[in-house]
N, C-alpha and C. Protein backbone atom coordinates (compact mmCIF):
# COMPACT_ATOMS: atom_id res chain seq x y z
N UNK A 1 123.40 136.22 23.81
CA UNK A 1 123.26 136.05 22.38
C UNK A 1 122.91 134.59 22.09
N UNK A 2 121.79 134.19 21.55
CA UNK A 2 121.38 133.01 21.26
C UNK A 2 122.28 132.49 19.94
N UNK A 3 122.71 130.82 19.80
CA UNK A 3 123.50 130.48 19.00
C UNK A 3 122.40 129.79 18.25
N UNK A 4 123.34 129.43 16.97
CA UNK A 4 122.25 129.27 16.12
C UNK A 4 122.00 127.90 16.35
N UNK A 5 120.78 127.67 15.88
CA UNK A 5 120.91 125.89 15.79
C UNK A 5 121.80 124.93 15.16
N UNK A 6 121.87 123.78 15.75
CA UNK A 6 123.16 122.83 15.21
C UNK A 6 121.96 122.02 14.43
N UNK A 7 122.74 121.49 12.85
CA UNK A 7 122.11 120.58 11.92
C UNK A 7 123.37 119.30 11.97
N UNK A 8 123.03 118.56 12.36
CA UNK A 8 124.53 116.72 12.74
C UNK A 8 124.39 116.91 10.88
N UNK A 9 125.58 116.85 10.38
CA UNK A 9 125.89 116.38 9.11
C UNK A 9 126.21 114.70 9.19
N UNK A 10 126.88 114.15 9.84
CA UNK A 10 127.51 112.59 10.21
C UNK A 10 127.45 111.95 11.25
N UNK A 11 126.98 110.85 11.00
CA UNK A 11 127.54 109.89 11.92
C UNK A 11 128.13 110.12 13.09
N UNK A 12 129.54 110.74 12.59
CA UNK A 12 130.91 110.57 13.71
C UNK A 12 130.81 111.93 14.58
N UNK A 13 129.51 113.04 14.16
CA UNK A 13 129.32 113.77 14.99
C UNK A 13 130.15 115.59 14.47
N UNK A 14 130.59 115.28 13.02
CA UNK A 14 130.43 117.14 12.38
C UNK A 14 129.09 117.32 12.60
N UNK A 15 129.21 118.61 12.69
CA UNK A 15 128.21 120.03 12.50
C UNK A 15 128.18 120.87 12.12
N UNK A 16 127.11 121.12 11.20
CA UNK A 16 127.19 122.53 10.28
C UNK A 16 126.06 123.81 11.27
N UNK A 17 126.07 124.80 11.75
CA UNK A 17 124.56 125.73 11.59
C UNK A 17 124.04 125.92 10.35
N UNK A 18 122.76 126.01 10.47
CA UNK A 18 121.67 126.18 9.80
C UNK A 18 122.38 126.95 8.49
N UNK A 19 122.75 127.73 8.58
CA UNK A 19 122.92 128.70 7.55
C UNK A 19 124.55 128.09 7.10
N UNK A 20 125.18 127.34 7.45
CA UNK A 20 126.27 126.40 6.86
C UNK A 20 125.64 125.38 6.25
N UNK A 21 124.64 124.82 6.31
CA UNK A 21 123.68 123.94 6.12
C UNK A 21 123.28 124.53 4.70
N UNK A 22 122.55 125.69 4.75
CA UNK A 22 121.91 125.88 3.68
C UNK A 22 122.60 126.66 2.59
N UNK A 23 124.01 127.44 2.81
CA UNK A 23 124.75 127.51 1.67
C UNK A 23 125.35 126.41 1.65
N UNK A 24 125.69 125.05 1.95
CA UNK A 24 125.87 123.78 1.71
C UNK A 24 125.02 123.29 0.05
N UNK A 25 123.87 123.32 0.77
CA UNK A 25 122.76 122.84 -0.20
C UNK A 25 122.41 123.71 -1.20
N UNK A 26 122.94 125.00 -1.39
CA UNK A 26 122.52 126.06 -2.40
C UNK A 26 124.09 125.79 -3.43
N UNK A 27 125.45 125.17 -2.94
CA UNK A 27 126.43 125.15 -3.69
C UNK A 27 126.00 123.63 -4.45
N UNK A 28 125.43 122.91 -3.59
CA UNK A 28 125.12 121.17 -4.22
C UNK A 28 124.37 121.70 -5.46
N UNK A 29 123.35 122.74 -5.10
CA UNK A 29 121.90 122.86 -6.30
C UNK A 29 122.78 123.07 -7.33
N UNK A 30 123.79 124.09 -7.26
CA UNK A 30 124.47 124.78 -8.53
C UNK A 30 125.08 123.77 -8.98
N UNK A 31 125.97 123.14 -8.25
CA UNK A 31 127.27 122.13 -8.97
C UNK A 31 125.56 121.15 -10.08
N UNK A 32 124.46 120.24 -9.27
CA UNK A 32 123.39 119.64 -9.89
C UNK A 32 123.74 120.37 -10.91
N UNK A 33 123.40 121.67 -11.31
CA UNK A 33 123.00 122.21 -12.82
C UNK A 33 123.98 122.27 -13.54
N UNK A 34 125.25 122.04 -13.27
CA UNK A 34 126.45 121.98 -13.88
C UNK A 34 126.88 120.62 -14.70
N UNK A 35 126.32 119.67 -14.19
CA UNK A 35 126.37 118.58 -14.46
C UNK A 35 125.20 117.81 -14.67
N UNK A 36 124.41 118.19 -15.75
CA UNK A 36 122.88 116.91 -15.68
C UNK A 36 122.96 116.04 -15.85
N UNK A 37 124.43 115.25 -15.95
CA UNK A 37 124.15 113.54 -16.08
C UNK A 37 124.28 113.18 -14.47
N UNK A 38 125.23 113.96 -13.62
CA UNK A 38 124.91 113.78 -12.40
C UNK A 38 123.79 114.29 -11.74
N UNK A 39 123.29 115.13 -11.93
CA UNK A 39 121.61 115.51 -11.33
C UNK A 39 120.68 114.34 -11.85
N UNK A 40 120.72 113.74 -12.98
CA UNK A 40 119.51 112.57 -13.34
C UNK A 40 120.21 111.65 -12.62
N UNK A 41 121.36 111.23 -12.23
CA UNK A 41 121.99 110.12 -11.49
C UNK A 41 121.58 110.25 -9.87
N UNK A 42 121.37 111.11 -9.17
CA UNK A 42 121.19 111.43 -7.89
C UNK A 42 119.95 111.59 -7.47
N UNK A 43 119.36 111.52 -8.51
CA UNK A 43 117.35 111.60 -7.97
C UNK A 43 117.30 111.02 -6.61
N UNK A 44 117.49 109.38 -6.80
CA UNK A 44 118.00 109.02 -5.94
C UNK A 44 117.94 109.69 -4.53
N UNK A 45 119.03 109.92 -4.69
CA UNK A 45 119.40 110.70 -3.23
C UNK A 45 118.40 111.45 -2.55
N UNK A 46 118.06 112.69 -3.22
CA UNK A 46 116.77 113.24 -2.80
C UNK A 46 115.36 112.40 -2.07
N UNK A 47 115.28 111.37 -2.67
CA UNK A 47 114.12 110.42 -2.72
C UNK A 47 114.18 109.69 -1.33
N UNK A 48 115.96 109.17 -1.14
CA UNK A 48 116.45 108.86 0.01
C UNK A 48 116.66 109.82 1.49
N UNK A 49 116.78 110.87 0.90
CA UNK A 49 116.50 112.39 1.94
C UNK A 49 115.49 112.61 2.79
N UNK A 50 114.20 112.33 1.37
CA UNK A 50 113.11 112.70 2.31
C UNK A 50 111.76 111.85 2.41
N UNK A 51 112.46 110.37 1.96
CA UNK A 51 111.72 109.28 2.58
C UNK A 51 112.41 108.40 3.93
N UNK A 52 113.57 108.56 4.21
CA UNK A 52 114.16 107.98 5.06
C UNK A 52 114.94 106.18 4.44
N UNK A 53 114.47 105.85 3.28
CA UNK A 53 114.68 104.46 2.30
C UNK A 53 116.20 104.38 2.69
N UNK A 54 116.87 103.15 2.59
CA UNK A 54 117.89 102.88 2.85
C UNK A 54 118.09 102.56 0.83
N UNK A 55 119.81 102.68 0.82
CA UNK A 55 120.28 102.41 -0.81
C UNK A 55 118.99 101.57 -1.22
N UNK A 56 119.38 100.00 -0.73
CA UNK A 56 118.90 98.81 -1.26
C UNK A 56 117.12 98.88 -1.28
N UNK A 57 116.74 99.57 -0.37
CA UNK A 57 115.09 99.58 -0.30
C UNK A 57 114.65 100.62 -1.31
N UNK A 58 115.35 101.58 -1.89
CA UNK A 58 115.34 102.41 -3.35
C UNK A 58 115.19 101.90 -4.21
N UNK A 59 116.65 100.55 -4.64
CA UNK A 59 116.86 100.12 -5.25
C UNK A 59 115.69 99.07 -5.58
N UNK A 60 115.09 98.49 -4.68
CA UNK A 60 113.92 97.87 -5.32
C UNK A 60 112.71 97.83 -4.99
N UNK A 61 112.43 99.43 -4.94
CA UNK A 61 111.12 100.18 -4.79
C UNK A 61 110.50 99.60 -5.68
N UNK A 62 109.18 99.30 -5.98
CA UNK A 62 108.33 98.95 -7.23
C UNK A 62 106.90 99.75 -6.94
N UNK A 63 106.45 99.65 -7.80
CA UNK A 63 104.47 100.17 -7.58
C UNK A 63 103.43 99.80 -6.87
N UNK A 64 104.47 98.67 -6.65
CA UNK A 64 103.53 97.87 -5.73
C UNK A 64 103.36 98.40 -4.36
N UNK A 65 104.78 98.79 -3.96
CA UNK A 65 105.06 99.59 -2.54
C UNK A 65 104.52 101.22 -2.62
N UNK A 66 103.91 101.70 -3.46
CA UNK A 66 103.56 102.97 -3.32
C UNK A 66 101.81 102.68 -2.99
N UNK A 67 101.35 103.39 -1.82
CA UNK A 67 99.89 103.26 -1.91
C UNK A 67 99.88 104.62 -1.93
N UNK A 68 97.92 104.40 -2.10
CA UNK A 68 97.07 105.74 -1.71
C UNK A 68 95.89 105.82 -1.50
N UNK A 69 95.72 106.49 -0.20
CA UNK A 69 94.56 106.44 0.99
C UNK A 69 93.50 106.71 0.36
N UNK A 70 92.74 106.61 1.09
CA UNK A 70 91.08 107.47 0.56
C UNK A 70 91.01 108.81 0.89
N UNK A 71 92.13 109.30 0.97
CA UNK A 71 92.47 110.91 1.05
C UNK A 71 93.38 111.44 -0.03
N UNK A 72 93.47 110.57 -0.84
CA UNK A 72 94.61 110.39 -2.29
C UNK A 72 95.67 110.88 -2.13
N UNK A 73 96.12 110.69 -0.64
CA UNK A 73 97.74 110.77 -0.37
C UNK A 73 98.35 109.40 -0.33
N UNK A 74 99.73 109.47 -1.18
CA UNK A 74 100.38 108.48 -1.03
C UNK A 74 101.32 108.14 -0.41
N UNK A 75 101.64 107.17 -0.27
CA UNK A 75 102.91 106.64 0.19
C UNK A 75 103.56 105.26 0.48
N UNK A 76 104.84 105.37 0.67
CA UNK A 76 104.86 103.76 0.65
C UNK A 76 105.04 103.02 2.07
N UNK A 77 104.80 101.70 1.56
CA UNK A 77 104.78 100.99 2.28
C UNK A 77 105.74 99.57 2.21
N UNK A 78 106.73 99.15 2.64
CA UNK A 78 107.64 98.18 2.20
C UNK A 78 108.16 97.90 3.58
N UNK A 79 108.58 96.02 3.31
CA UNK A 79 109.62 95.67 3.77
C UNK A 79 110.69 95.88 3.68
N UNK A 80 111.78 96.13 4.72
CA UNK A 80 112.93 96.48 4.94
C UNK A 80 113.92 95.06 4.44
N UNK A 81 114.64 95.66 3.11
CA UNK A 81 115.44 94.47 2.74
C UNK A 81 116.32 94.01 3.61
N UNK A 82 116.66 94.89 4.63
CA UNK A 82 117.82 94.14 5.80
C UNK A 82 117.10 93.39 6.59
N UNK A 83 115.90 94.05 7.32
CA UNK A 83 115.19 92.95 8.22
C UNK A 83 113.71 92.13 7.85
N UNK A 84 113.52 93.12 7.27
CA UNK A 84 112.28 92.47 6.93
C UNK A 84 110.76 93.05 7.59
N UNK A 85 111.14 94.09 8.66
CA UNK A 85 110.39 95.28 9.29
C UNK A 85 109.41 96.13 8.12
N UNK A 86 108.48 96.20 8.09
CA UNK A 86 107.56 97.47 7.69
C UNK A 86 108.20 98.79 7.29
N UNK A 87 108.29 99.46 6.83
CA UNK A 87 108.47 101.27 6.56
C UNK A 87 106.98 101.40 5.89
N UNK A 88 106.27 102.51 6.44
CA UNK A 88 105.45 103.07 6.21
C UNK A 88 105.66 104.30 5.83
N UNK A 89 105.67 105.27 4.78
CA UNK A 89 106.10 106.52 4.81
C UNK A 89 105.24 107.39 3.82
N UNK A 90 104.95 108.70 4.52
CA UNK A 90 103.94 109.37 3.40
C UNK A 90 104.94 110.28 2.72
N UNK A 91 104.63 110.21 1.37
CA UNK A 91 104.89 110.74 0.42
C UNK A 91 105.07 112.53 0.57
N UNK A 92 106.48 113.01 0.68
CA UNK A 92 106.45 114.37 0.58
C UNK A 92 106.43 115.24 -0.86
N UNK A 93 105.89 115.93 -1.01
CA UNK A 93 105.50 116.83 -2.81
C UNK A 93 106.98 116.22 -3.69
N UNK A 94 108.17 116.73 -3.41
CA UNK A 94 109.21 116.58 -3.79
C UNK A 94 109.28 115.19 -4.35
N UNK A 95 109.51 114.45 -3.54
CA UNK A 95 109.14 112.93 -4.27
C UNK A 95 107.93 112.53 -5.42
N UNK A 96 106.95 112.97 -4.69
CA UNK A 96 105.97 112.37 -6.07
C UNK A 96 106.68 113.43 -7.33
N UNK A 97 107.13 114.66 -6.81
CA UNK A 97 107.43 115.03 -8.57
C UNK A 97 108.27 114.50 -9.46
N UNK A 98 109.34 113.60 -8.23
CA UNK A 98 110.73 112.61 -8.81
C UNK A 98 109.97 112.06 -9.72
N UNK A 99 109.25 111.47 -8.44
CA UNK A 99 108.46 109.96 -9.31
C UNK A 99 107.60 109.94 -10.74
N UNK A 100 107.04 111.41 -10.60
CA UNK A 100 105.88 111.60 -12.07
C UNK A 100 106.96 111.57 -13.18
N UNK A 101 108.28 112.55 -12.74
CA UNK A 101 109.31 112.65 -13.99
C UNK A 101 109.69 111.69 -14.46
N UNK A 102 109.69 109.80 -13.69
CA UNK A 102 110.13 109.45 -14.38
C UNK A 102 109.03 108.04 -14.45
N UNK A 103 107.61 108.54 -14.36
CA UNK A 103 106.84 108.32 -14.97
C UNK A 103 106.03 107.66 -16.37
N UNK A 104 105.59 106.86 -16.63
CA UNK A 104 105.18 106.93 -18.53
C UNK A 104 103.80 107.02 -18.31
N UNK A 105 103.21 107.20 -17.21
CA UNK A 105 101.43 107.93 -17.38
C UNK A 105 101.46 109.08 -15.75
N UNK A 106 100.52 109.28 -16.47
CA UNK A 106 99.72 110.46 -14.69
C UNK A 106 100.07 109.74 -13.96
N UNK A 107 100.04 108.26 -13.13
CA UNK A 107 100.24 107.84 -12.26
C UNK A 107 101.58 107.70 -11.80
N UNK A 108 102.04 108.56 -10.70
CA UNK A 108 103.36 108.58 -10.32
C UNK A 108 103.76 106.77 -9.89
N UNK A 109 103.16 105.88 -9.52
CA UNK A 109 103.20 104.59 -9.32
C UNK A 109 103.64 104.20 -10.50
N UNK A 110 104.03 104.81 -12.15
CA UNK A 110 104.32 103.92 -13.19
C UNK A 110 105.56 104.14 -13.37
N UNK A 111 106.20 104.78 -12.23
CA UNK A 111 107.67 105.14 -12.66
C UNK A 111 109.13 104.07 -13.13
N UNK A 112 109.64 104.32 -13.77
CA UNK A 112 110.88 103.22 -14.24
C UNK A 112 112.29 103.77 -13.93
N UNK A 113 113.12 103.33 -13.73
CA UNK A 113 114.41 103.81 -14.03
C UNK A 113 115.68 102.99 -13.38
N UNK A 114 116.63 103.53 -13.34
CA UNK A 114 117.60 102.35 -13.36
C UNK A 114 119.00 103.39 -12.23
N UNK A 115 118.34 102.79 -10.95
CA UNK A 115 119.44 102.78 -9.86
C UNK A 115 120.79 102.43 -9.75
N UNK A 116 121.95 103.50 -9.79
CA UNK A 116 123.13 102.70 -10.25
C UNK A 116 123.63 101.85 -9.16
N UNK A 117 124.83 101.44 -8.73
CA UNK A 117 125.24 100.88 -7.66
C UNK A 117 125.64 101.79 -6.76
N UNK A 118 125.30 101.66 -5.69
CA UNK A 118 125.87 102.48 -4.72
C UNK A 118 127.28 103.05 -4.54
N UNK A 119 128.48 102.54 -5.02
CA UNK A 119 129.73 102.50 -5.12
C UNK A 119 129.57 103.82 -6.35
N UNK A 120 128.56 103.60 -7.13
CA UNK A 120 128.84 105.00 -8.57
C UNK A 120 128.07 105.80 -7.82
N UNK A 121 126.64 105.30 -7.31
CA UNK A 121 125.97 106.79 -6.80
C UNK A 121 127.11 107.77 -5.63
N UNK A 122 128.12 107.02 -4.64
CA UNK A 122 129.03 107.52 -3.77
C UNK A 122 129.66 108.47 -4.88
N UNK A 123 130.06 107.50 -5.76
CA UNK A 123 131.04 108.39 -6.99
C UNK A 123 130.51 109.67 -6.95
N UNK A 124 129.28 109.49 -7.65
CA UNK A 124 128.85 110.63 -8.36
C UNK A 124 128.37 111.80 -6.81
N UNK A 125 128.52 111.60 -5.77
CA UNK A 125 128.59 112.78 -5.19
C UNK A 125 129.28 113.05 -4.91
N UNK A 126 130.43 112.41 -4.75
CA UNK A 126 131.63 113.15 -4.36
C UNK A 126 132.18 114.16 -5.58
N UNK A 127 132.26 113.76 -6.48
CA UNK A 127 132.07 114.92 -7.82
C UNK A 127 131.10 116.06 -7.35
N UNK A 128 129.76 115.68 -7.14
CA UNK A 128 129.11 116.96 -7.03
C UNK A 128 129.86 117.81 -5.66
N UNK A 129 129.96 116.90 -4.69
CA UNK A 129 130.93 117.47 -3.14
C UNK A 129 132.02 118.65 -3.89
N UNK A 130 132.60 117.90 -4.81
CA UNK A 130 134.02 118.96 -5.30
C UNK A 130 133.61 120.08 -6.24
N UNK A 131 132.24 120.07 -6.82
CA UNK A 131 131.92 120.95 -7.88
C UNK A 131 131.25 122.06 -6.74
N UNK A 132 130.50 121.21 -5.71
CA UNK A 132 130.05 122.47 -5.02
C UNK A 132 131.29 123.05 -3.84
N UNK A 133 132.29 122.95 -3.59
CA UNK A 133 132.92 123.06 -2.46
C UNK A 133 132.81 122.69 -1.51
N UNK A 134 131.92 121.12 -1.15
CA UNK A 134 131.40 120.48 0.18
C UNK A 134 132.79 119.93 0.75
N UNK A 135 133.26 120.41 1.76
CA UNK A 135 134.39 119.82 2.45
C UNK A 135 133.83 118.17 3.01
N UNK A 136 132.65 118.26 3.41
CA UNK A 136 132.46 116.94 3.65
C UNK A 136 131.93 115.78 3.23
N UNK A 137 131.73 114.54 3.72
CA UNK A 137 132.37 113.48 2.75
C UNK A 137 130.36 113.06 2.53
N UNK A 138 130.10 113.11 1.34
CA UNK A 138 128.45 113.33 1.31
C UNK A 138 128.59 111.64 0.49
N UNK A 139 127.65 110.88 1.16
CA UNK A 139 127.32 109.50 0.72
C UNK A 139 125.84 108.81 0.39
N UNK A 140 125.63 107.89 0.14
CA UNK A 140 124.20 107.97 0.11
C UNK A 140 123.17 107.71 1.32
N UNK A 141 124.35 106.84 2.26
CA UNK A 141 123.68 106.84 3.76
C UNK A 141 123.75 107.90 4.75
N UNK A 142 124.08 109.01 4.11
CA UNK A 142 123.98 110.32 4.54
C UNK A 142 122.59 110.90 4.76
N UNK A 143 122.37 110.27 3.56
CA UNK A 143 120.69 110.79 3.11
C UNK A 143 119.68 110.28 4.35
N UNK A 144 119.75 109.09 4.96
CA UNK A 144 118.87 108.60 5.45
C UNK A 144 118.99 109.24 6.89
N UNK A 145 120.05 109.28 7.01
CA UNK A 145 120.58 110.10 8.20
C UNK A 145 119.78 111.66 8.66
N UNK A 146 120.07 112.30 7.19
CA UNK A 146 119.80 113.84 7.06
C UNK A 146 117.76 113.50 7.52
N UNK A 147 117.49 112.60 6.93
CA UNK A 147 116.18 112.59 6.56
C UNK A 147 115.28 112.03 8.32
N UNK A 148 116.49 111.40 9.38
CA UNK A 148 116.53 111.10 10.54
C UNK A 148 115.74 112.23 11.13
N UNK A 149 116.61 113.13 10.91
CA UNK A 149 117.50 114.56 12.07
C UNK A 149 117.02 115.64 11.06
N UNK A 150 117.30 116.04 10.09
CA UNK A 150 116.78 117.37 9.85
C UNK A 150 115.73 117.45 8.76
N UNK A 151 115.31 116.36 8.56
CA UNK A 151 113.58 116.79 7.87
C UNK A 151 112.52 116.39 8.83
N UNK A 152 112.98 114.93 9.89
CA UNK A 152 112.25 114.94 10.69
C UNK A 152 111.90 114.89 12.06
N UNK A 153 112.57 114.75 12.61
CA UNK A 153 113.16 115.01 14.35
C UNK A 153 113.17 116.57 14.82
N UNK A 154 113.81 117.71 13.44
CA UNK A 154 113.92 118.94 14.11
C UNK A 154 112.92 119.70 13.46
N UNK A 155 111.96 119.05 12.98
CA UNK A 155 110.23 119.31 12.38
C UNK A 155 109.72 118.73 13.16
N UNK A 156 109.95 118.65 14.73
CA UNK A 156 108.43 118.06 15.77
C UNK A 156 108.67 117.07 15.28
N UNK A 157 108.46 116.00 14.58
CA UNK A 157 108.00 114.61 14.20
C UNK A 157 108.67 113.71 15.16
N UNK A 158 107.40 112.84 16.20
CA UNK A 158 107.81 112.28 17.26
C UNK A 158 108.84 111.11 17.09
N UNK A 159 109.51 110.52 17.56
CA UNK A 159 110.81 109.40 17.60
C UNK A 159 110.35 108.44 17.00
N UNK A 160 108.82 108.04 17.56
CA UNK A 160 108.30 106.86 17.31
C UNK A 160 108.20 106.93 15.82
N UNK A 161 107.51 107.87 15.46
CA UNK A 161 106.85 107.83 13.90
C UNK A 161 108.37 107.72 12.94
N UNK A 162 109.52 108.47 13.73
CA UNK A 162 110.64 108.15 12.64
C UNK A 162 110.88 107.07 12.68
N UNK A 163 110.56 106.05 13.68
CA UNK A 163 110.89 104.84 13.70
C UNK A 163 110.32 103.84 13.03
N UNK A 164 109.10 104.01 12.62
CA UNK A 164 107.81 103.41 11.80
C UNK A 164 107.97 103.44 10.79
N UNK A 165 108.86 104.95 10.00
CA UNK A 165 108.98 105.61 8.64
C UNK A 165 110.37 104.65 8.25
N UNK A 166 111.70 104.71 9.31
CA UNK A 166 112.74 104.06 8.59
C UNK A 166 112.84 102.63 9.01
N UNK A 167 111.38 101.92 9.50
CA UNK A 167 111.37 100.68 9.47
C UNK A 167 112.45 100.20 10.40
N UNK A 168 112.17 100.53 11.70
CA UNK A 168 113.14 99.73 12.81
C UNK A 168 112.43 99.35 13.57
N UNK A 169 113.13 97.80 14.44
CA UNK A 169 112.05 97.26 15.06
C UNK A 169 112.23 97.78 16.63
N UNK A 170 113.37 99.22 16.67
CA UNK A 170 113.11 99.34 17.92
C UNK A 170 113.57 100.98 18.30
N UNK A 171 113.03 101.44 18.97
CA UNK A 171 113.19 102.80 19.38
C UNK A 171 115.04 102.95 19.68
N UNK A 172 115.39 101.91 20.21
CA UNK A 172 117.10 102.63 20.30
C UNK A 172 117.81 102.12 19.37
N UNK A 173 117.30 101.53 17.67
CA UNK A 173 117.81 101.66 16.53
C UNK A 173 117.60 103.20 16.04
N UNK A 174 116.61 103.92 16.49
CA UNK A 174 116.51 105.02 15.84
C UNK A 174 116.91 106.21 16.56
N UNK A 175 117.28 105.78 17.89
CA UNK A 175 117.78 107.23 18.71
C UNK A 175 119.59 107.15 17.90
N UNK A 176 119.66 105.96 18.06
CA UNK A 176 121.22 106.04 17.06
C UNK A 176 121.13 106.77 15.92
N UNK A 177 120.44 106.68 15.05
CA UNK A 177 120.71 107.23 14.21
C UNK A 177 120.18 109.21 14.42
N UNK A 178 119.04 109.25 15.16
CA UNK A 178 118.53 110.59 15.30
C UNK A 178 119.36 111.61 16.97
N UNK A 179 120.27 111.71 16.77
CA UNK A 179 121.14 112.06 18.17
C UNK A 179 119.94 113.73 18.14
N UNK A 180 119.51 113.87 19.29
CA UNK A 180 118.86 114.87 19.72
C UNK A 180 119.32 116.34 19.42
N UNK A 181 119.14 117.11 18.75
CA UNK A 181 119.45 118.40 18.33
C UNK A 181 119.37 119.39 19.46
N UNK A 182 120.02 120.43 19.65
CA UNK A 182 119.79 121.58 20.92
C UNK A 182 118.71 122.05 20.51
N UNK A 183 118.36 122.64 19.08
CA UNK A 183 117.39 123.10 18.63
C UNK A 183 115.50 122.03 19.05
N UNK A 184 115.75 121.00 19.18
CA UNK A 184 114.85 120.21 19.23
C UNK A 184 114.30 119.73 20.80
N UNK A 185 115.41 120.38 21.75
CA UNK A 185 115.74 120.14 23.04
C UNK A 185 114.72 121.17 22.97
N UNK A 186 115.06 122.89 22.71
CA UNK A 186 114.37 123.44 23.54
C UNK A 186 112.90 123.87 22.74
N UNK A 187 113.05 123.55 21.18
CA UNK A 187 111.19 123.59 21.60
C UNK A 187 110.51 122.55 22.22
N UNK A 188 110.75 121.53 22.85
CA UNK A 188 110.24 120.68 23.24
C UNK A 188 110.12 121.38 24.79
N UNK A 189 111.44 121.62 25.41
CA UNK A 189 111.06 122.80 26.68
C UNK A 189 110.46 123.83 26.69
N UNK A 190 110.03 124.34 25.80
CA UNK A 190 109.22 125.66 25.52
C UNK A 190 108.09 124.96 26.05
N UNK A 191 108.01 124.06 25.16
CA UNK A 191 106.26 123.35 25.84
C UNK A 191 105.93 123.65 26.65
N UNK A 192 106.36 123.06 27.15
CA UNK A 192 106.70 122.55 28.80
C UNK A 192 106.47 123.49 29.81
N UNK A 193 107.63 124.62 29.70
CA UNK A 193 107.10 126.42 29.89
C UNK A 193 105.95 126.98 30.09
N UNK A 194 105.50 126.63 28.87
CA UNK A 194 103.82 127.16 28.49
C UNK A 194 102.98 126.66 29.81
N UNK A 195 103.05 125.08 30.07
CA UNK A 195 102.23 124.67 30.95
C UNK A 195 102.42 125.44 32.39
N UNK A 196 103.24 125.37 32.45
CA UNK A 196 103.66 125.97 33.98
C UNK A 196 103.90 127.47 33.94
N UNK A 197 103.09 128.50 33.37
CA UNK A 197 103.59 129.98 33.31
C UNK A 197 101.71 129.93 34.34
């Protein structure tokens, strides 16, 4: 009987499966609609999910750091306020729609708004944690984490490129943070398979 795949929730090494994972995120959506001063407070988070941005590199995102190619995909591009490293990151749908919402023209680059402190954004999920029944302790450096390991490590996306995206100047800053999934182990051995059948 095949087990399901493991999704790392933390740091210190919990684990949810997939499907703990995703009634996780279906109780967060509900508690969001329960509370819209905390859903407009947490954009945020999302933004941090699935760009890989650390708090402080959110916090002073500007227009300047958003480009777009001659393929009119965007994305940004910024120094890392801790080191001072590059992040390069393309823009996933979800984000530019953050960004248009809080927008004052078509150009998702005109966006404004006002990042609380990290200490309230913690606040305000742990409220949503208790509205949805999340036993575990959801923060905002969670996000960057999640955005490591399960938007992009266990989506194929090679080590290196996560490393480029969350702006580290070195491949074993980012194996720390991206601990190898079973699920990610064996399609990568499947490959492998293929060649040698």
């Amino acid at each position: 009987m095949p087990t399901q795949p493991i999704v790392r929730i933390g740091a210190r090494g919990s684990r949810l499966s997939r499907a703990q994972a995703g009634q996780m995120q279906r109780r967060i959506a509900a508690a969001l609609g329960a509370g819209p001063e905390d859903a407009e407070r947490v954009a945020p988070l999302v933004i941090i999910s699935t760009t890989g941005l650390s708090y402080i590199d959110l916090k002073y995102l500007s227009k300047e750091h958003i480009l777009k190619d001659n393929e009119d995909s965007f994305f940004i591009r910024k120094p890392r306020q801790k080191t001072g490293q590059d992040s390069v990151i393309p823009l996933l749908p979800a984000v530019k729609r953050i960004l248009q919402k809080y927008s004052k023209t078509d150009d998702i680059r005109d966006f404004q708004w006002q990042v609380l402190s990290n200490q309230k954004m913690n606040q305000r999920l742990k409220r949503i944690a208790t509205l949805a029944r999340v036993s575990k302790s959801l923060h905002m450096h969670l996000a960057r984490h999640s955005f490591a390991t399960t938007v992009t490590l266990c989506n194929g996306v090679p080590l290196e490129s996560v490393s480029q995206m969350m702006g580290h100047s070195s491949l074993r800053q980012t194996q720390h943070y991206a601990k190898i999934v079973p699920l990610k182990l064996k399609t990568d051995m499947d490959k492998i398979s293929e060649l040698f059948k």
